[in-house]
C-alpha atoms as a PDB file:
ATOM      1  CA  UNK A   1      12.571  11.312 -14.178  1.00  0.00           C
ATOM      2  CA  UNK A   2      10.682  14.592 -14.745  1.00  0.00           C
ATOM      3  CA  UNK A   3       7.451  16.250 -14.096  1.00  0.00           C
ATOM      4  CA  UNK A   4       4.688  16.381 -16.033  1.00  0.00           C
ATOM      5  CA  UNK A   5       2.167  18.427 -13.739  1.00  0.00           C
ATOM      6  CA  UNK A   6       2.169  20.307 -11.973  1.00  0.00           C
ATOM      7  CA  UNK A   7       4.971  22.307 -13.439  1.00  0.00           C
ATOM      8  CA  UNK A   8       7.133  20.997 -15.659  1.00  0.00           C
ATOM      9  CA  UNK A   9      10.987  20.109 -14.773  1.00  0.00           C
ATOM     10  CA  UNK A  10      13.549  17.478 -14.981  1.00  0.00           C
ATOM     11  CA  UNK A  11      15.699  15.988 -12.403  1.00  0.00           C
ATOM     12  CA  UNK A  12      12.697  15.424  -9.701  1.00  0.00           C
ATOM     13  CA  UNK A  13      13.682  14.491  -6.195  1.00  0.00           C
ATOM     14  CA  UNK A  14      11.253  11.511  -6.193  1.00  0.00           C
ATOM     15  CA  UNK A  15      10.878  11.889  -2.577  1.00  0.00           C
ATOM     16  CA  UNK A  16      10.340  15.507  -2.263  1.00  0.00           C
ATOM     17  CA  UNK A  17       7.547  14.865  -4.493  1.00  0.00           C
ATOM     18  CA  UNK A  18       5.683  12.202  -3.124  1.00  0.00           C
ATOM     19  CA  UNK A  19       6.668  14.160   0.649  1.00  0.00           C
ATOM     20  CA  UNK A  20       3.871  16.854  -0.357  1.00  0.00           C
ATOM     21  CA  UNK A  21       0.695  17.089   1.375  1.00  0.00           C
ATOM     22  CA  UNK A  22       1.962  13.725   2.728  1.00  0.00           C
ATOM     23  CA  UNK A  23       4.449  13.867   5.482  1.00  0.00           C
ATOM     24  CA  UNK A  24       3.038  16.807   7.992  1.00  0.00           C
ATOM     25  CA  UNK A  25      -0.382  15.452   7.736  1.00  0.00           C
ATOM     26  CA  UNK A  26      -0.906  11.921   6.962  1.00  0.00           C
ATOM     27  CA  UNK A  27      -3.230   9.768   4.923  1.00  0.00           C
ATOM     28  CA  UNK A  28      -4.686   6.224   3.926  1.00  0.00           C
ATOM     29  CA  UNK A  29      -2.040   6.367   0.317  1.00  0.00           C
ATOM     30  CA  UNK A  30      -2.606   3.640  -2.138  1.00  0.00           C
ATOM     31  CA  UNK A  31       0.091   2.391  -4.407  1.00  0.00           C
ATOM     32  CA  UNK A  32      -0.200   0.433  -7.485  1.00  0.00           C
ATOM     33  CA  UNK A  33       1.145  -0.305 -11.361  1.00  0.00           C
ATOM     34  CA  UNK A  34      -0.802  -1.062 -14.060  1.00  0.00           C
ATOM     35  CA  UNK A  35      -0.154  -1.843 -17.683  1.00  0.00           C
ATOM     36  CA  UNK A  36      -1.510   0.825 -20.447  1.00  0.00           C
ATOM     37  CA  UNK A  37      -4.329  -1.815 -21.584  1.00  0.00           C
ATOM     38  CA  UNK A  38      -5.108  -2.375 -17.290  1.00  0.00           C
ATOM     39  CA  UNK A  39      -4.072  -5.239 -16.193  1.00  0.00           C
ATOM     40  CA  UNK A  40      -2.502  -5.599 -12.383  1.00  0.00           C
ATOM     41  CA  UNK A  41      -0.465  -8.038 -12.723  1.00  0.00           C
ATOM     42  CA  UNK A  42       1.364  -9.624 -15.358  1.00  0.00           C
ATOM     43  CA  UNK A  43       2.667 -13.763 -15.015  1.00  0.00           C
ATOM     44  CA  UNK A  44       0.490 -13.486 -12.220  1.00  0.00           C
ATOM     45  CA  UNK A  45       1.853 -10.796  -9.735  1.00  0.00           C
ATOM     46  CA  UNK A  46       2.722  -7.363  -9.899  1.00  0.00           C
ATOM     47  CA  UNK A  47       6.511  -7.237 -10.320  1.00  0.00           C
ATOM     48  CA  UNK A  48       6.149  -8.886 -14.259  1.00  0.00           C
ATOM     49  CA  UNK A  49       4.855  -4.756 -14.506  1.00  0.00           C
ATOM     50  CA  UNK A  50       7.582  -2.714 -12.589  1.00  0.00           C
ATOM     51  CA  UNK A  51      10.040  -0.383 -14.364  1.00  0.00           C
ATOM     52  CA  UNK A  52      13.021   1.349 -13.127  1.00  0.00           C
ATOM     53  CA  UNK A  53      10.546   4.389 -12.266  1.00  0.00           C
ATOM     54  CA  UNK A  54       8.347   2.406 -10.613  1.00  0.00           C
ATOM     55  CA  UNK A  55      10.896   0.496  -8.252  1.00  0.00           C
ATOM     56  CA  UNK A  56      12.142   4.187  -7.430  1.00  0.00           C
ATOM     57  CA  UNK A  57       8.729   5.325  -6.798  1.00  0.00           C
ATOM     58  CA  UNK A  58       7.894   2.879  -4.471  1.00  0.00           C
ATOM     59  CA  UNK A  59      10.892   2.780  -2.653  1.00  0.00           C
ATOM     60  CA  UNK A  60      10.104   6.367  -1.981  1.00  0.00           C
ATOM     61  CA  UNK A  61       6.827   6.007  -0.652  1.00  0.00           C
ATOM     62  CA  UNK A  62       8.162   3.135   1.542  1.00  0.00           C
ATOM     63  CA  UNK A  63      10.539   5.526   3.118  1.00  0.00           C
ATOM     64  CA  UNK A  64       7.899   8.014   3.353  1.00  0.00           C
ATOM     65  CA  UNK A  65       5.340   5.757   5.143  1.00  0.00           C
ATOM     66  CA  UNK A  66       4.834   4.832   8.957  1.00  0.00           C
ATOM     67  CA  UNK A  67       3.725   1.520   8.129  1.00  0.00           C
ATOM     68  CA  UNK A  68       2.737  -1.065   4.989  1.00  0.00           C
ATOM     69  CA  UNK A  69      -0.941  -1.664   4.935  1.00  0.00           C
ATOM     70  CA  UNK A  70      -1.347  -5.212   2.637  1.00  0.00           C
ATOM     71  CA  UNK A  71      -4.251  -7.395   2.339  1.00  0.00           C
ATOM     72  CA  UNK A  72      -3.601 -11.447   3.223  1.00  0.00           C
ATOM     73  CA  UNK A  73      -3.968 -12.528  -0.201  1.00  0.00           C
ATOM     74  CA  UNK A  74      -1.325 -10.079  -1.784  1.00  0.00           C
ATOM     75  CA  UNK A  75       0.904 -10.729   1.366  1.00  0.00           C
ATOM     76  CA  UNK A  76       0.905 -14.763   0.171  1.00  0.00           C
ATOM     77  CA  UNK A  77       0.805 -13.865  -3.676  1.00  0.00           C
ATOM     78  CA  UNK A  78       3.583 -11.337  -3.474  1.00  0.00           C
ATOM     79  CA  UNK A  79       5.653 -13.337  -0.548  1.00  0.00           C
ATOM     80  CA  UNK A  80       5.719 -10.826   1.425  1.00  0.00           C
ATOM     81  CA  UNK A  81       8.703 -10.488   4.259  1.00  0.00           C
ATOM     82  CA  UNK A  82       9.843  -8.052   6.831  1.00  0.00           C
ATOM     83  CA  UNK A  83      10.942  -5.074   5.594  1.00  0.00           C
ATOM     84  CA  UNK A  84      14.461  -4.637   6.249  1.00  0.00           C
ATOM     85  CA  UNK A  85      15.816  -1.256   5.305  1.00  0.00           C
ATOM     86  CA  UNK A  86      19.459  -0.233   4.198  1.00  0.00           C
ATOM     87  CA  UNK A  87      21.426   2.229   6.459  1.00  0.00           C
ATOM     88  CA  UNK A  88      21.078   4.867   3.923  1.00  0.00           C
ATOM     89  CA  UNK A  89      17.338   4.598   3.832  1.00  0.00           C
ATOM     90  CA  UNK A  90      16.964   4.680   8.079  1.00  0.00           C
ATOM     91  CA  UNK A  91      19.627   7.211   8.173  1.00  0.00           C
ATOM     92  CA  UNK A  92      17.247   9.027   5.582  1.00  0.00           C
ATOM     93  CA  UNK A  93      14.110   8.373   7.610  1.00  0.00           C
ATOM     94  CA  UNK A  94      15.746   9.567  10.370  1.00  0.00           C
ATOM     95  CA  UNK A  95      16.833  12.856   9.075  1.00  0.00           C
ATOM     96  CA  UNK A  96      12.830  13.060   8.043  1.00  0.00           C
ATOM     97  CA  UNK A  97      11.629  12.898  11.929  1.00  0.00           C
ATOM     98  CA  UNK A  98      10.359   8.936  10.982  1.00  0.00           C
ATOM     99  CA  UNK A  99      10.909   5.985  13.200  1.00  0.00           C
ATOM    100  CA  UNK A 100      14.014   4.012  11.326  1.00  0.00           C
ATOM    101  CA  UNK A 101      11.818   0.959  10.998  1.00  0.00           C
ATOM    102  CA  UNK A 102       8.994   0.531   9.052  1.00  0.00           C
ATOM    103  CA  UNK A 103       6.682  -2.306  10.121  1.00  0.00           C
ATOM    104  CA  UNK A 104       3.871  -4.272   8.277  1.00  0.00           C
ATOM    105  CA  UNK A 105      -0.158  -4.449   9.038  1.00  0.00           C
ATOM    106  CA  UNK A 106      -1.380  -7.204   7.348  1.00  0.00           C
ATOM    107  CA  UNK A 107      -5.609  -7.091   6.955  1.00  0.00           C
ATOM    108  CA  UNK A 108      -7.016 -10.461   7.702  1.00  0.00           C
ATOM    109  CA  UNK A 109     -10.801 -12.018   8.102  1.00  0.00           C
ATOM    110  CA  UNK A 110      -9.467 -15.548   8.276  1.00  0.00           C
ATOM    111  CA  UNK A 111      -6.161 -15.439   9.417  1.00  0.00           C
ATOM    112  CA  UNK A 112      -5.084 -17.708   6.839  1.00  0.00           C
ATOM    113  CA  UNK A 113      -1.327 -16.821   7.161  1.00  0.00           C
ATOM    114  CA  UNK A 114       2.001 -18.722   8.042  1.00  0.00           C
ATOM    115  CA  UNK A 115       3.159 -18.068  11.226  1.00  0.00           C
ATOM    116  CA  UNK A 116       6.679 -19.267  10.251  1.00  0.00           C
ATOM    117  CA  UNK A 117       6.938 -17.281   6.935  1.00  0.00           C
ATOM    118  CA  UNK A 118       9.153 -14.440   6.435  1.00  0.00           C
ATOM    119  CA  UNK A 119       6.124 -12.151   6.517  1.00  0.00           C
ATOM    120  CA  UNK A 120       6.977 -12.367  10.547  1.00  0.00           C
ATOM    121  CA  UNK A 121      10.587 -12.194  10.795  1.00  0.00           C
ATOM    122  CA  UNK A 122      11.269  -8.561  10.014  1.00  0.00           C
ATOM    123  CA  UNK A 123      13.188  -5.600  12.895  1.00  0.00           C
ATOM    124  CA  UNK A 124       9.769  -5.434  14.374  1.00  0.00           C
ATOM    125  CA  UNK A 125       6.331  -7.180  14.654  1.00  0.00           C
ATOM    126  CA  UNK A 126       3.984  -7.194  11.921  1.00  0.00           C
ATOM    127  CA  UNK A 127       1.086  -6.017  12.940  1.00  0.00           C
ATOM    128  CA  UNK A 128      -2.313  -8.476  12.041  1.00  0.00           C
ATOM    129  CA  UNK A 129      -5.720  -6.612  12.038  1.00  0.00           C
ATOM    130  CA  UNK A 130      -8.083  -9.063  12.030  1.00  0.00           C
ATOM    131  CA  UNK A 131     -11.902  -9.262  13.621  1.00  0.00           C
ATOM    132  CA  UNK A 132     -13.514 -11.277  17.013  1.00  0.00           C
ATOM    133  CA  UNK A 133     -15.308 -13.733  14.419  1.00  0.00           C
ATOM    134  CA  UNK A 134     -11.760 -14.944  13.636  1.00  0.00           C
ATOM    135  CA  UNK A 135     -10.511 -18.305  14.863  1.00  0.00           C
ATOM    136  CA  UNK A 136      -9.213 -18.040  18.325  1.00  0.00           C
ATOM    137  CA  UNK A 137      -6.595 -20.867  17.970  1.00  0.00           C
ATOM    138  CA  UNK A 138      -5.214 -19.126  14.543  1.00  0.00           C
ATOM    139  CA  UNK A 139      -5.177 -15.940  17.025  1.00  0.00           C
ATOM    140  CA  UNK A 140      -3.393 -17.477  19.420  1.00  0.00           C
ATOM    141  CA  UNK A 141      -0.916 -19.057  17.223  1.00  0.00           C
ATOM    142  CA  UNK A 142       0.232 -15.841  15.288  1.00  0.00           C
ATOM    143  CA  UNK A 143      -0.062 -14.045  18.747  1.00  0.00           C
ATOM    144  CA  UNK A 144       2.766 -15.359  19.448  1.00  0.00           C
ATOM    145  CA  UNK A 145       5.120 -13.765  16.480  1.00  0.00           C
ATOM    146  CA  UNK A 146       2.547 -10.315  15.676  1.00  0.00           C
ATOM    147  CA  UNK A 147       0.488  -8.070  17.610  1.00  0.00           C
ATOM    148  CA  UNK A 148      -3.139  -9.377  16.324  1.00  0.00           C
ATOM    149  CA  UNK A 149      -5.881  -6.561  17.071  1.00  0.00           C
ATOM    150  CA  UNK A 150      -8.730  -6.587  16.845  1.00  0.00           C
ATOM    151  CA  UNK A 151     -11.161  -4.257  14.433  1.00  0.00           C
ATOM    152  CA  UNK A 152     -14.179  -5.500  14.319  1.00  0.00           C
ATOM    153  CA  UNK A 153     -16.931  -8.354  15.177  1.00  0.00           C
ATOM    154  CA  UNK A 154     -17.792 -10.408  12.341  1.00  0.00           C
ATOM    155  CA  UNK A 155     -16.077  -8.433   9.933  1.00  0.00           C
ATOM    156  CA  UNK A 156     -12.487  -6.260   9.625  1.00  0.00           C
ATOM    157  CA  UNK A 157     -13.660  -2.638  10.038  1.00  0.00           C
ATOM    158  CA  UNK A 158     -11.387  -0.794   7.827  1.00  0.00           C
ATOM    159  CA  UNK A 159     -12.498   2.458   9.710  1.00  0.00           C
ATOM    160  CA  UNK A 160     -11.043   0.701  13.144  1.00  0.00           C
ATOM    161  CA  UNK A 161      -8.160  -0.761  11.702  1.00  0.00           C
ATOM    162  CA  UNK A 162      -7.286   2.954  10.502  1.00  0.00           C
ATOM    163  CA  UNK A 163      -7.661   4.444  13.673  1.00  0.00           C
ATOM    164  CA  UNK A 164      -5.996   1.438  15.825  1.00  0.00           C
ATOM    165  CA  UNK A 165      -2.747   2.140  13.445  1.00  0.00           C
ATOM    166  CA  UNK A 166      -3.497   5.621  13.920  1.00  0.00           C
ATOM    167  CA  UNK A 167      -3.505   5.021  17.598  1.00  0.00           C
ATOM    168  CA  UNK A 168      -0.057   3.668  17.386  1.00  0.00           C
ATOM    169  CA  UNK A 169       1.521   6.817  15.910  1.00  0.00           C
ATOM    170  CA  UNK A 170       1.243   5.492  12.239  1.00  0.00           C
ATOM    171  CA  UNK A 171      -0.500   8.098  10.376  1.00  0.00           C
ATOM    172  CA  UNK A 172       1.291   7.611   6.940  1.00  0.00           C
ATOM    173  CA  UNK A 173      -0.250   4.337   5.810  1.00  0.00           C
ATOM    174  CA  UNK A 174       1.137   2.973   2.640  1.00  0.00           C
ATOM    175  CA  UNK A 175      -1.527   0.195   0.942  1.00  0.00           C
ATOM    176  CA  UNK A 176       0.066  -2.563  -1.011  1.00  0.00           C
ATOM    177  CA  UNK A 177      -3.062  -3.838  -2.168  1.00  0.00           C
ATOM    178  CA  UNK A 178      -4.269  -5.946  -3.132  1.00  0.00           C
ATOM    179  CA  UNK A 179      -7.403  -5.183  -5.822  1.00  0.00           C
ATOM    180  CA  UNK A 180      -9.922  -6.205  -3.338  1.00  0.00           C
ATOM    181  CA  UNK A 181      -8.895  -4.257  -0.231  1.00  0.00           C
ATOM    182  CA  UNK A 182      -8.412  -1.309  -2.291  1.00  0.00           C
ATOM    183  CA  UNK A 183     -12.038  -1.887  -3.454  1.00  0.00           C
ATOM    184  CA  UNK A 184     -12.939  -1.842  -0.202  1.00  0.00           C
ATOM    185  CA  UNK A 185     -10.882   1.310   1.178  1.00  0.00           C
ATOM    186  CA  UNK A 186     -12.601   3.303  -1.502  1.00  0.00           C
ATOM    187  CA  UNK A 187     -16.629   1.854  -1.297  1.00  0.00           C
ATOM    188  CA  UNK A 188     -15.646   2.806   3.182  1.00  0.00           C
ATOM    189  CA  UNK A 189     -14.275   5.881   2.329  1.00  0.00           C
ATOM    190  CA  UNK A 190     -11.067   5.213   3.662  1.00  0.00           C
ATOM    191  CA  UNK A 191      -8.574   5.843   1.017  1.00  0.00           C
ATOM    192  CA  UNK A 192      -6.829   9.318   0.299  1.00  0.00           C
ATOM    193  CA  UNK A 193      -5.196   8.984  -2.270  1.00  0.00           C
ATOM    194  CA  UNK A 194      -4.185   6.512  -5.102  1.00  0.00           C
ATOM    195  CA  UNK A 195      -0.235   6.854  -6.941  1.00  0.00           C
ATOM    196  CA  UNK A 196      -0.634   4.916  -9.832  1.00  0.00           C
ATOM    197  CA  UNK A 197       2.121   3.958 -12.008  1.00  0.00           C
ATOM    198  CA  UNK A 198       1.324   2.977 -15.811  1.00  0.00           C
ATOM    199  CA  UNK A 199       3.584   0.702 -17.185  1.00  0.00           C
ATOM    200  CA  UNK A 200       3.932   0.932 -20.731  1.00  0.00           C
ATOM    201  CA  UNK A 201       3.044  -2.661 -21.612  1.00  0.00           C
ATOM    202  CA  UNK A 202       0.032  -4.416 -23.170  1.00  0.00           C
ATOM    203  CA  UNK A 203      -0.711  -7.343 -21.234  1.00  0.00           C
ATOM    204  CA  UNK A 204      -3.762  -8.603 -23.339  1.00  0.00           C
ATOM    205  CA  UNK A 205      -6.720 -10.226 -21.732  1.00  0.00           C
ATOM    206  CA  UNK A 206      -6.757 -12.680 -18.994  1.00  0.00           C
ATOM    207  CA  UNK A 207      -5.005 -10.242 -15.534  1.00  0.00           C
ATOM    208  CA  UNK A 208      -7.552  -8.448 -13.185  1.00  0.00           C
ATOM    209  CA  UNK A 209      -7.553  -5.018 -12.380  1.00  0.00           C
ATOM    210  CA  UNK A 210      -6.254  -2.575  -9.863  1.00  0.00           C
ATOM    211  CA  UNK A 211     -10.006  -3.128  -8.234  1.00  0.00           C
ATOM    212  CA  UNK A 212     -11.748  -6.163  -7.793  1.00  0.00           C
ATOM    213  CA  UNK A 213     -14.989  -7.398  -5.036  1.00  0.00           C
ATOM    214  CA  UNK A 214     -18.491  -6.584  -4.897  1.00  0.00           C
ATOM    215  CA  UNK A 215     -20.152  -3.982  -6.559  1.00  0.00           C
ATOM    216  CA  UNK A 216     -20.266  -0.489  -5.465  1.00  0.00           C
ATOM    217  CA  UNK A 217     -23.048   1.367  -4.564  1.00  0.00           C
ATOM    218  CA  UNK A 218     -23.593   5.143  -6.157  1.00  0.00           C
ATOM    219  CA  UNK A 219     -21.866   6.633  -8.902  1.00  0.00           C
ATOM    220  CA  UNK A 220     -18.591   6.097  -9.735  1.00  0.00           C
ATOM    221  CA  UNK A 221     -15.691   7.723  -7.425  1.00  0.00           C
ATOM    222  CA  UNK A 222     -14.250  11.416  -8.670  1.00  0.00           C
ATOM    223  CA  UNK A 223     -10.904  11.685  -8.125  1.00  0.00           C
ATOM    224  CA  UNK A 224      -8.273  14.878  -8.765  1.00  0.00           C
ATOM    225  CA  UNK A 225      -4.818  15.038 -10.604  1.00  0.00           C
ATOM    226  CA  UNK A 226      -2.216  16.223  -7.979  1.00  0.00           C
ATOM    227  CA  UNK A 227       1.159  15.401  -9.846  1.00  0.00           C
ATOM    228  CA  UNK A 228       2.135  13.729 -12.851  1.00  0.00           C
ATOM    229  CA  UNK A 229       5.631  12.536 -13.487  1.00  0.00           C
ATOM    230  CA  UNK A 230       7.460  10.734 -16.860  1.00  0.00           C
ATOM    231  CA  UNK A 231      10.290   8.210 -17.494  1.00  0.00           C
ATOM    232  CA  UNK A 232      11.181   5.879 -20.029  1.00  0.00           C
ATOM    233  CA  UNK A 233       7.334   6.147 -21.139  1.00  0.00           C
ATOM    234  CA  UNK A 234       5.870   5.181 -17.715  1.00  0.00           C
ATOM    235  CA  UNK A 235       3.655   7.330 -15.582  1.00  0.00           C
ATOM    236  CA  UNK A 236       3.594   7.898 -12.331  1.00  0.00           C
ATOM    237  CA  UNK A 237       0.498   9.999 -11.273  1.00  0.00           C
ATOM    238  CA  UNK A 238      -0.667  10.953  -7.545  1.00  0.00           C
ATOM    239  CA  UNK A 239      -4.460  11.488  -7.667  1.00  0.00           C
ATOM    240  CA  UNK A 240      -6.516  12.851  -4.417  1.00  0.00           C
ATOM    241  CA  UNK A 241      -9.693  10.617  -3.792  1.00  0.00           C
ATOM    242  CA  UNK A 242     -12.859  12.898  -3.506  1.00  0.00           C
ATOM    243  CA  UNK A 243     -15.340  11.852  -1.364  1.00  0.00           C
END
């Protein structure tokens, strides 16, 4: 893999790269892939687009991250499970001042998840950030294999849910996605950054894209070029969201 911007090189440590900016300070960090015509998924989820790059880059972030932020929808879509890291990734997180496990906060109005799918049977408890209006029987029942908090009254306040990871020492929050809770990250303002990998693939029509929901009010969002890397002719850009 090399660099693009902001200086050009080969040979990039992947994880020095996306460590910039990143690991002393924390952020709300986005990830997706995309094919070149903009599609998110292809045959229906988002692995049909990953490339060698891609599975690096993501890996990297993982290890970089205090916890995996995914919407309900993308949790069932994607089958989502624990994350269960190798010894050379914890020993790695480890030597990086991060806690060896990284746990899962899945965003949820209507706690329409599993309680016996894999999504709970990780190292440690998924975390399920959900809002009072929520069914107190679904509550109880995934109470009893997640910590369920909750962020809001009739609706998940993405600001809350921030700060009640935040208040649990998870500062680097990686977002999975899905399309619709990144829409909504970015319309609340709560998104940093997006890293964006462009698979080069035409999909055609038919696949959403990397934002769906309700439309936004204002003008469009600005965002800024941070880095910029190449392989196999995929991208892999990190862009700061301006607010």
């Amino acid at each position: 893999m090399r660099a693009l911007l902001p200086e050009p090189a080969d040979d990039v440590d992947v994880h020095e790269y996306y460590a910039r900016e990143w690991l002393d300070t924390g952020a709300v960090r986005v990830d997706f892939v995309s094919s070149l015509d903009g599609a998110a998924t292809a045959g229906g989820v988002s692995r049909g687009l990953q490339t060698r790059g891609d599975n690096r880059v993501f890996a990297a972030m993982r290890d970089l991250a205090d916890v995996v932020l995914v919407g309900a929808g993308t949790a069932r879509t994607e089958r989502y499970a624990g994350i269960r890291l190798s010894d050379r990734r914890r020993s790695w997180r480890r030597d990086a001042g991060l806690d060896v496990e990284l746990p899962t906060a899945v965003l949820t109005r209507h706690l329409e998840l599993d309680p016996d799918s894999p999504l709970f049977t990780g190292p440690v408890r998924t975390i399920v950030l959900t809002c009072a209006a929520s069914d107190p029987d679904r509550r109880a029942e995934l109470q009893r294999v997640a910590d369920v908090v909750l962020v809001g009254d009739d609706a998940v306040d993405l600001h809350a849910a921030r700060g009640a990871l935040e208040d649990r020492g998870l500062r680097r929050i990686l977002c999975e996605g899905g399309p619709t809770l990144f829409g909504e990250l970015c319309a609340a303002g709560v998104a940093d950054e997006l890293c964006l990998s462009v698979s080069p693939l035409v999909v055609g029509p038919g696949p959403g894209r990397i934002v769906a929901g309700g439309a936004w009010d204002g003008p469009p969002g600005r965002v800024e070029l941070v880095h910029l890397l190449e392989e196999d002719s995929a991208l892999f850009g990190r862009y700061r969201l301006i607010r």
